[in-house]
N, C-alpha and C. Protein backbone atom coordinates (compact mmCIF):
# COMPACT_ATOMS: atom_id res chain seq x y z
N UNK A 1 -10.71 51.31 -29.98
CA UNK A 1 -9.65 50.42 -29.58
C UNK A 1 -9.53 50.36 -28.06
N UNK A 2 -9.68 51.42 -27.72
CA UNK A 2 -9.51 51.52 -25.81
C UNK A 2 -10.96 50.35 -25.04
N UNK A 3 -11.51 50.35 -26.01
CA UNK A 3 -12.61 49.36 -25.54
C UNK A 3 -11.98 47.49 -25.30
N UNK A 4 -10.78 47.39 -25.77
CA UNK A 4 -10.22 46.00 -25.67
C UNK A 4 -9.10 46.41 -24.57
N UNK A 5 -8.89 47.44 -24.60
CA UNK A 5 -7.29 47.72 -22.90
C UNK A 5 -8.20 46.94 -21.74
N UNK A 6 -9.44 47.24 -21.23
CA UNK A 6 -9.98 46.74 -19.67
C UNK A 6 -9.99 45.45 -20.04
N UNK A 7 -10.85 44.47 -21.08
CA UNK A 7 -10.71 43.33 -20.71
C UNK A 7 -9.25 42.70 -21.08
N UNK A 8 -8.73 43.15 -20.99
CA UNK A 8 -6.96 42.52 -21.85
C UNK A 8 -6.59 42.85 -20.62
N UNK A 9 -6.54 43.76 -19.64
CA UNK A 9 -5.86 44.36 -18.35
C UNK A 9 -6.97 43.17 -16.99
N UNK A 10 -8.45 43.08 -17.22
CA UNK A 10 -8.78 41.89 -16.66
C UNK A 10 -8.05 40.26 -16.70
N UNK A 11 -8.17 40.32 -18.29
CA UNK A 11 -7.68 38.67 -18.76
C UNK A 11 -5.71 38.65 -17.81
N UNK A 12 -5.48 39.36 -17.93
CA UNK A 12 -4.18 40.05 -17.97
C UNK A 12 -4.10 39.68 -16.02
N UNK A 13 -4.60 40.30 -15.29
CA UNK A 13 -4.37 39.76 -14.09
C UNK A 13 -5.09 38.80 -13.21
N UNK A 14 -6.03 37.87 -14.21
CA UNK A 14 -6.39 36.61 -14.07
C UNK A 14 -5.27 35.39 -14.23
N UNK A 15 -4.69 35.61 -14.74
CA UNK A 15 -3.27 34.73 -15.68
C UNK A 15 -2.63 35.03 -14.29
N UNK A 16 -1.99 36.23 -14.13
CA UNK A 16 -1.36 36.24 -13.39
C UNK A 16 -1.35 35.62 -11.64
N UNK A 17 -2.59 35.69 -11.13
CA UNK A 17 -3.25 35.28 -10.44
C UNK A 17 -3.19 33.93 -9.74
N UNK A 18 -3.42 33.42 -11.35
CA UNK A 18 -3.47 31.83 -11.49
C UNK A 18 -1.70 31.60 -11.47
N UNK A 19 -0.78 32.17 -11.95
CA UNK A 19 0.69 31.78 -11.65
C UNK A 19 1.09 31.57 -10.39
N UNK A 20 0.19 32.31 -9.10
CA UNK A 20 1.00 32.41 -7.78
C UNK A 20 0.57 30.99 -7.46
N UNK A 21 1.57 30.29 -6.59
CA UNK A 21 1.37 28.97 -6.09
C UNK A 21 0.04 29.05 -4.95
N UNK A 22 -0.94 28.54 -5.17
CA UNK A 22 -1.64 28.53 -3.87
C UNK A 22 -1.21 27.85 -2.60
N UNK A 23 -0.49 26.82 -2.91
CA UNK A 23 -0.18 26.09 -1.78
C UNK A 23 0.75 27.33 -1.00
N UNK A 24 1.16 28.01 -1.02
CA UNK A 24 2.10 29.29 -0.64
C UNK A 24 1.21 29.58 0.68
N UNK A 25 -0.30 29.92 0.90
CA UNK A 25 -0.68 29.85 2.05
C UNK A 25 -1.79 28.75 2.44
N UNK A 26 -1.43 27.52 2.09
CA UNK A 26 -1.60 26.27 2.46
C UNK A 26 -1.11 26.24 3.85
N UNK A 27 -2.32 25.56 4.76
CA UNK A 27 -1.75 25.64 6.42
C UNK A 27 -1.40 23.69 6.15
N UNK A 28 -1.60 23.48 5.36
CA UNK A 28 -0.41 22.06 5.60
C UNK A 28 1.25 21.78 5.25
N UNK A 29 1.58 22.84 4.76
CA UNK A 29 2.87 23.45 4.27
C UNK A 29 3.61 23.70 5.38
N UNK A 30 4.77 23.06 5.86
CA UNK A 30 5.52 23.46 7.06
C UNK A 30 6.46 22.34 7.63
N UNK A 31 6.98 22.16 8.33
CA UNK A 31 7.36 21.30 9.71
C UNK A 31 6.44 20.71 10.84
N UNK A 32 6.33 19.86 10.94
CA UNK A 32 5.39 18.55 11.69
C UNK A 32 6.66 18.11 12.51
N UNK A 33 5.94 17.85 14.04
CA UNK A 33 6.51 16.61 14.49
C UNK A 33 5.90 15.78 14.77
N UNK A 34 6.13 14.40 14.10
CA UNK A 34 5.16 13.15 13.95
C UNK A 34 4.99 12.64 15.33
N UNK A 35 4.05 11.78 15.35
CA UNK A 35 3.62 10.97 16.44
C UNK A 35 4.73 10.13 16.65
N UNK A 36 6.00 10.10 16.11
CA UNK A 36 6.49 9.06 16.93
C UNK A 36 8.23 10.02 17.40
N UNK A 37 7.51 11.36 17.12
CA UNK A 37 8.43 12.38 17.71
C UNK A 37 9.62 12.96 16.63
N UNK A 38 9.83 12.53 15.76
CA UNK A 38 10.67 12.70 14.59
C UNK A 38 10.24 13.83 13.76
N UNK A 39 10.79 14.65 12.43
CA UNK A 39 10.30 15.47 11.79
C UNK A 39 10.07 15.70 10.36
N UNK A 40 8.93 15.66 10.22
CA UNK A 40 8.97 15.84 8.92
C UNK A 40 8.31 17.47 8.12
N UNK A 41 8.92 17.32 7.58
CA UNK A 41 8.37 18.59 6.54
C UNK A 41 7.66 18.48 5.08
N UNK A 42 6.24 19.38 4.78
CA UNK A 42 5.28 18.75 3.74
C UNK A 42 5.91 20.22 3.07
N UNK A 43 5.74 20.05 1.92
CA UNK A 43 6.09 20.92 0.81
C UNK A 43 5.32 20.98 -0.68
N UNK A 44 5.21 21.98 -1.29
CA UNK A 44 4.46 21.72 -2.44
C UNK A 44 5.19 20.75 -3.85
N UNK A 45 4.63 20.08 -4.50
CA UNK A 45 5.63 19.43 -5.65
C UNK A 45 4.93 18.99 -6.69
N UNK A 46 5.06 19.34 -7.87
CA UNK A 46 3.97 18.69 -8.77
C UNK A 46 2.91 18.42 -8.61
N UNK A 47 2.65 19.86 -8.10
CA UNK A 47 0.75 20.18 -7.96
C UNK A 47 0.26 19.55 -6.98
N UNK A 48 1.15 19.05 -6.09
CA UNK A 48 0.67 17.96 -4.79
C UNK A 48 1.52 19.17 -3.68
N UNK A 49 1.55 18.20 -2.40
CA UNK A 49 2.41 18.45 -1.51
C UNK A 49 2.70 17.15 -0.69
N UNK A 50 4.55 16.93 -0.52
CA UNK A 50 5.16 15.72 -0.69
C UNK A 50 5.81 15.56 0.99
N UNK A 51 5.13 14.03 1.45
CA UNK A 51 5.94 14.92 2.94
C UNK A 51 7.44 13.69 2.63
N UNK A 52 8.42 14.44 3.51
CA UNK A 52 9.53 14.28 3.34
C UNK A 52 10.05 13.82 5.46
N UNK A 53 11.08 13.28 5.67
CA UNK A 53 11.47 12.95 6.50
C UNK A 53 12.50 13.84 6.69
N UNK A 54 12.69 14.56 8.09
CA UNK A 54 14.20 15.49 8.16
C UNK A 54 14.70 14.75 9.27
N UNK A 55 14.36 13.97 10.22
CA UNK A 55 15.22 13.58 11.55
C UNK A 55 15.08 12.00 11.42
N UNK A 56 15.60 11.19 12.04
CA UNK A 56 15.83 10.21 12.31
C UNK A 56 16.23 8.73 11.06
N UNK A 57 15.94 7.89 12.00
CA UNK A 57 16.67 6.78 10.77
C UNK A 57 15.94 6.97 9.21
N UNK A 58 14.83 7.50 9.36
CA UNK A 58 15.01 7.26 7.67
C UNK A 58 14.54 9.30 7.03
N UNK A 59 15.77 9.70 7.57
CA UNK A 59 15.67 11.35 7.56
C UNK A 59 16.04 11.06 5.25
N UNK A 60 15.55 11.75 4.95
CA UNK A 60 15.57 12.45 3.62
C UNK A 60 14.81 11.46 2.55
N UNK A 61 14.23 10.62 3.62
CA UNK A 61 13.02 10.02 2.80
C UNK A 61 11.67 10.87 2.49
N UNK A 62 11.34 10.07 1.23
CA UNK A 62 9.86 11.31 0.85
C UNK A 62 9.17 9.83 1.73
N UNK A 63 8.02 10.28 2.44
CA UNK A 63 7.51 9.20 2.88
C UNK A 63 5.65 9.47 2.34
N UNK A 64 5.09 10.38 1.65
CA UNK A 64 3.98 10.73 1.27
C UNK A 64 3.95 11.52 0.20
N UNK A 65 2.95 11.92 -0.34
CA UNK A 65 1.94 13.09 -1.07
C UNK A 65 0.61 13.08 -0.94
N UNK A 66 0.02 14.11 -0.83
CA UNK A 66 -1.10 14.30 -0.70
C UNK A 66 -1.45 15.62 -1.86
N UNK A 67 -2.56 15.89 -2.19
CA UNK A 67 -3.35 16.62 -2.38
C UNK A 67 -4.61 17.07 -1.70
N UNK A 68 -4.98 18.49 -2.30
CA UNK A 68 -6.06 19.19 -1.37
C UNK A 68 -6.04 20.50 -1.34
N UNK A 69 -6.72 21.50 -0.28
CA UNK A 69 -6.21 22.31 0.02
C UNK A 69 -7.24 22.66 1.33
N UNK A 70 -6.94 23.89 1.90
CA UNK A 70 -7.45 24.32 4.05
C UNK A 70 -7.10 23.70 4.28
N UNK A 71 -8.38 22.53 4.74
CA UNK A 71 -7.92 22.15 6.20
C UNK A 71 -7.71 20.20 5.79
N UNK A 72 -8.67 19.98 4.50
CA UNK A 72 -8.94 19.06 3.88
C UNK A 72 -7.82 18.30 2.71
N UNK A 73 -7.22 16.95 3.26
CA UNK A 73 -6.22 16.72 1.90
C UNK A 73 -6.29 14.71 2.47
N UNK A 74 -5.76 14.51 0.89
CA UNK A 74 -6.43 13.32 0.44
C UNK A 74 -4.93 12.73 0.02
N UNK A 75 -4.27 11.26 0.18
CA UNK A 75 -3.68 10.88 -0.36
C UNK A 75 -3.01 9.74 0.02
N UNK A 76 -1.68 8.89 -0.01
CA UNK A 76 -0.56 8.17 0.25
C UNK A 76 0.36 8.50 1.32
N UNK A 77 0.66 7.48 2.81
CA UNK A 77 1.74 7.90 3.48
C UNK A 77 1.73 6.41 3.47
N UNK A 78 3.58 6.25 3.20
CA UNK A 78 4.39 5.19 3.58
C UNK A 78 4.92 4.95 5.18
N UNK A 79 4.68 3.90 5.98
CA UNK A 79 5.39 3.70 7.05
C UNK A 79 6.44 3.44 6.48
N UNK A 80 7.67 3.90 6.94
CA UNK A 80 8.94 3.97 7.15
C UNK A 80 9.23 2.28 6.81
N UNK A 81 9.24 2.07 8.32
CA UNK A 81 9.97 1.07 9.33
C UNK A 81 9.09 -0.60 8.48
N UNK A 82 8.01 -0.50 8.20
CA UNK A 82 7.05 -1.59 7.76
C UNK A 82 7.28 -1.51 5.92
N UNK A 83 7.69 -0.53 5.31
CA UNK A 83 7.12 -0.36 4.46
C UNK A 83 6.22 -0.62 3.50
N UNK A 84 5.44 -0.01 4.48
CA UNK A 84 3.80 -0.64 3.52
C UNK A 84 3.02 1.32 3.65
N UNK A 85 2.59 1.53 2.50
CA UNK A 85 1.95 2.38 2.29
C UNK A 85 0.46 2.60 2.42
N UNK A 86 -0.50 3.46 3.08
CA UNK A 86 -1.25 3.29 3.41
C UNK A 86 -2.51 4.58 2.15
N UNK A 87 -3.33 4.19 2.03
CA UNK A 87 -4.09 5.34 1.94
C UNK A 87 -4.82 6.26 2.59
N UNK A 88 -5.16 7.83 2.68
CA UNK A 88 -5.24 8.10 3.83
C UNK A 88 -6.13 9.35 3.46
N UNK A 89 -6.15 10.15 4.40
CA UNK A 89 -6.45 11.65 4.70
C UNK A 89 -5.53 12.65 5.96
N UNK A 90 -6.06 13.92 5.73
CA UNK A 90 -5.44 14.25 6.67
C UNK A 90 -6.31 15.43 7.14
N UNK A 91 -5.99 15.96 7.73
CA UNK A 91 -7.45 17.58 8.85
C UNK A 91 -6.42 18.08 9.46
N UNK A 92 -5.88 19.10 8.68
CA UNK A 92 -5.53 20.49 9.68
C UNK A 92 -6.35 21.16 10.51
N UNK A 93 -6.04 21.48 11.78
CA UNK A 93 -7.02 22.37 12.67
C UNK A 93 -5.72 22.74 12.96
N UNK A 94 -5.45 24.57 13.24
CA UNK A 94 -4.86 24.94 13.60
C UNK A 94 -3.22 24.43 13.55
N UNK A 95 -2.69 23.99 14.39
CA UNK A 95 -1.33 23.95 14.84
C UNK A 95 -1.36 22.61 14.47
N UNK A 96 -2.09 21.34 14.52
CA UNK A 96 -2.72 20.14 14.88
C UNK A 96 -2.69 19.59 13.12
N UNK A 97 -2.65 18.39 13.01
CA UNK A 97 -3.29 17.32 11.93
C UNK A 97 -3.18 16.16 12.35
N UNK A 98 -4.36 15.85 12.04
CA UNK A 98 -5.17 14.02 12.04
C UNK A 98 -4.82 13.65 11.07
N UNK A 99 -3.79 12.29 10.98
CA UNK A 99 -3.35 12.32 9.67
C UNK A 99 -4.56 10.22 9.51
N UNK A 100 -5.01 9.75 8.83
CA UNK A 100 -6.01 8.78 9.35
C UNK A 100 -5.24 7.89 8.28
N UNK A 101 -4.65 6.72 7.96
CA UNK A 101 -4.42 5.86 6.91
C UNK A 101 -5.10 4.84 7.00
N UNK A 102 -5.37 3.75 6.08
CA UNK A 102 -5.95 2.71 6.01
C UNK A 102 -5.60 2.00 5.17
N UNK A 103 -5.72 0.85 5.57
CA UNK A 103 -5.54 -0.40 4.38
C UNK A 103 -6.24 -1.18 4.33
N UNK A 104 -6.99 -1.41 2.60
CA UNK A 104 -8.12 -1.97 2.55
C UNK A 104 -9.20 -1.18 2.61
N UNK A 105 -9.32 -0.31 3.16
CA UNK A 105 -10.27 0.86 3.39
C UNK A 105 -11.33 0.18 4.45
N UNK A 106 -10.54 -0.57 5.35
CA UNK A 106 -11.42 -1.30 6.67
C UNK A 106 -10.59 -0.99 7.59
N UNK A 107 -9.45 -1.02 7.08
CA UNK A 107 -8.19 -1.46 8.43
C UNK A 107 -7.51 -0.05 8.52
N UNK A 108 -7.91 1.14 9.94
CA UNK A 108 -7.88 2.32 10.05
C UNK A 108 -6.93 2.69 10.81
N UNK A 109 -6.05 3.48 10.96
CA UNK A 109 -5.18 3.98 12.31
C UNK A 109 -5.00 5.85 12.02
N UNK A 110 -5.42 6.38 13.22
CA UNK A 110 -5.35 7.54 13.01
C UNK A 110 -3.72 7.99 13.63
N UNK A 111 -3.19 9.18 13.42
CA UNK A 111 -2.18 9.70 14.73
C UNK A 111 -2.36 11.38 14.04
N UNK A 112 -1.88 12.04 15.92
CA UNK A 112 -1.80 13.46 15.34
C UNK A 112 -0.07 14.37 15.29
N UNK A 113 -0.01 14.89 14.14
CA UNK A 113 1.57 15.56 14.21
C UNK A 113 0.40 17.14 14.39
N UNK A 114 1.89 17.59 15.26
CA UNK A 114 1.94 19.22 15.12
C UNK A 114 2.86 19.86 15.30
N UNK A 115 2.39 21.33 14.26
CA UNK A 115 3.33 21.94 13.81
C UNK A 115 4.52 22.67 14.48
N UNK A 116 5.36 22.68 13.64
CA UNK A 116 6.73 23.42 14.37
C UNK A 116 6.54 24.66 14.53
């Protein structure tokens, strides 16, 4: 019988493993201040991470989600002010993200937020 305790004590902290949120040390997880100086904060949410608006005229708007994980993430940011939603990417380096949207997948605009 002691021959089923190791893999039950393996299976056992594989599960567990898999419960901790990875996004937890996700370097896109945090406070940003956007390119147009305002703040937003990205957070994890239904297996994504959702960015949200904290300062200015349109503060407690979700204005994105993305998925991904490092440095690499893939997804939707809404301009505010236009509202038109773009598709996009984004590149953490360090303190730094290139966040790149497009529409049409011709029509490109990059900007960089960094972190709080």
């Amino acid at each position: 019988m002691t021959h089923f305790v190791k893999p039950l004590v393996v299976a056992a902290g594989l599960v567990a493993a898999a419960l901790v949120p990875a996004s937890a040390a996700e370097p896109v997880v945090g406070t940003w201040r956007t390119a147009s100086g305002e703040t937003a904060t990205i957070a994890p949410c239904g297996g994504a991470f959702c960015i949200s608006l904290t300062t200015g005229k349109f503060k407690g708007r979700q204005i994105g989600r993305m998925s991904g994980s490092g440095a690499s993430y893939k997804g939707e940011i809404t301009d505010p002010e236009a509202d038109r939603t773009y598709s996009g990417s984004a590149e953490v380096s360090g303190a730094s993200m290139k966040l790149t949207g497009c529409a049409l997948k011709i029509f490109c605009k990059s900007q960089t937020w960094t972190k709080r």
